[in-house]
Protein backbone atom coordinates (compact mmCIF):
# COMPACT_ATOMS: atom_id res chain seq x y z
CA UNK A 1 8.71 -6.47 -12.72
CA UNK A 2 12.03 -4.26 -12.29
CA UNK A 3 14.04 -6.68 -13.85
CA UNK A 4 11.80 -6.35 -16.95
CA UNK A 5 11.61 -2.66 -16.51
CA UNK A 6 15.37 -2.39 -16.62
CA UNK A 7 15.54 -4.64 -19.72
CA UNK A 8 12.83 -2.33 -21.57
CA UNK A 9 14.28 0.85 -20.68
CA UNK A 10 17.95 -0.40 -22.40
CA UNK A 11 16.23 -0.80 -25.90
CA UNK A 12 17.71 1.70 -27.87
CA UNK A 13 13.70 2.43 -29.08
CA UNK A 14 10.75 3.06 -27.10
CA UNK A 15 9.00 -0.41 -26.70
CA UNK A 16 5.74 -1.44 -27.14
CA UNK A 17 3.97 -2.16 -23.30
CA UNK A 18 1.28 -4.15 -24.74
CA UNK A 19 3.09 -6.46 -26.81
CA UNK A 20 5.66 -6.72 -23.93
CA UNK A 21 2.95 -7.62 -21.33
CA UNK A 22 1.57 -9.77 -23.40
CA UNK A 23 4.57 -11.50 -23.97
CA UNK A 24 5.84 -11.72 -20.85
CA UNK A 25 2.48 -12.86 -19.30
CA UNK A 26 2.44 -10.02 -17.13
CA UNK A 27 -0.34 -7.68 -16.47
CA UNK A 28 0.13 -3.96 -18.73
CA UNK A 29 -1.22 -1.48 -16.21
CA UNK A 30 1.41 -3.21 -13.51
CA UNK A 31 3.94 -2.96 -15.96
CA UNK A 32 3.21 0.81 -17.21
CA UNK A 33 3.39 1.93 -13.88
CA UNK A 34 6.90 0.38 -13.30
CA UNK A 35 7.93 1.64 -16.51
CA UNK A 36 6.60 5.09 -15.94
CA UNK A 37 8.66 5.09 -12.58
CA UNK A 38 5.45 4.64 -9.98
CA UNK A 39 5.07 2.95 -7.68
CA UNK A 40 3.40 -0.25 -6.72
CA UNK A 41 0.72 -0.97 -4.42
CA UNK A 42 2.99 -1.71 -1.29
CA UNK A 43 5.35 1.12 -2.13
CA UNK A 44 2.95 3.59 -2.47
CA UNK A 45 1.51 6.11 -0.31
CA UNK A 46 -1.78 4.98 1.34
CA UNK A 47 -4.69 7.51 0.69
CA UNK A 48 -7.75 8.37 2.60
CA UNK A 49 -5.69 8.07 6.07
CA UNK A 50 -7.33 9.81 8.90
CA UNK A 51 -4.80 9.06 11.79
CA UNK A 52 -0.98 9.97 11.37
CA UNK A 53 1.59 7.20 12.36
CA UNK A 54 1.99 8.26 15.89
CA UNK A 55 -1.69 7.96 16.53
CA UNK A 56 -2.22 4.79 14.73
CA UNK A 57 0.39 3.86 16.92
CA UNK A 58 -1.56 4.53 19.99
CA UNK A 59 -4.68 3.17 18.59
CA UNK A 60 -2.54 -0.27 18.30
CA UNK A 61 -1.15 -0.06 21.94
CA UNK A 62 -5.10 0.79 23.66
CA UNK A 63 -6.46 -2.00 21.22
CA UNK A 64 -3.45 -4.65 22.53
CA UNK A 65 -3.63 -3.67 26.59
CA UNK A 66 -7.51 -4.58 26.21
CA UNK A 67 -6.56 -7.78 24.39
CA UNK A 68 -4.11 -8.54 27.14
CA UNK A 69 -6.67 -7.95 30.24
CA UNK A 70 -8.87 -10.63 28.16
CA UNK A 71 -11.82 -7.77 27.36
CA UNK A 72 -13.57 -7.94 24.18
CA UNK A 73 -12.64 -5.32 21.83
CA UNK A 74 -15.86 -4.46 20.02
CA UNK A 75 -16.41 -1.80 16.65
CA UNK A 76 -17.82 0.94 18.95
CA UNK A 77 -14.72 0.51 21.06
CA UNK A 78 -12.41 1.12 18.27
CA UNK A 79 -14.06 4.25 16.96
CA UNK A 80 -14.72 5.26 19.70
CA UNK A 81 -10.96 5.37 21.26
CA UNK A 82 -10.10 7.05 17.56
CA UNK A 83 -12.47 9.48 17.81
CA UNK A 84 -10.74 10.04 21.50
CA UNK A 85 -7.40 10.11 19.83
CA UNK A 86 -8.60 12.63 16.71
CA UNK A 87 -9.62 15.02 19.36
């Protein structure tokens, strides 16, 4: 997708995205983004987080010492130890 962007944005004119899509058998709202400069779904910031990186950190060492002692990690157990961690 950035090879095609950089390709597009060295016309001399302002192309056409849906004829270029189409030609290219690529999808237009992938390549519109990358045209316009956005980014993509693994560059992007994620939304809706609750815990920073340093928590989620934490969160990921509690859930991996009670996966090493062999305990069953259960749903209530992770929201739980969030909820802990939140607070």
């Amino acid at each position: 997708m950035a090879q095609i962007c950089k390709e597009l944005k060295g016309l001399p004119y302002k192309p056409n995205l849906t004829t270029e899509a189409i030609e290219r058998g690529c999808d237009y709202g992938k390549l519109w983004r990358a045209y316009q400069g956005h980014g993509n779904k693994c560059t992007r910031k994620q939304g809706n987080k609750v815990l920073d990186d340093a928590q989620e950190l934490a969160l990921k060492l509690f859930l991996d010492h009670i996966d090493r002692i062999g305990f069953g990690i259960r749903s209530e157990m992770v929201q739980d130890a969030a909820n802990s961690i939140l607070a």
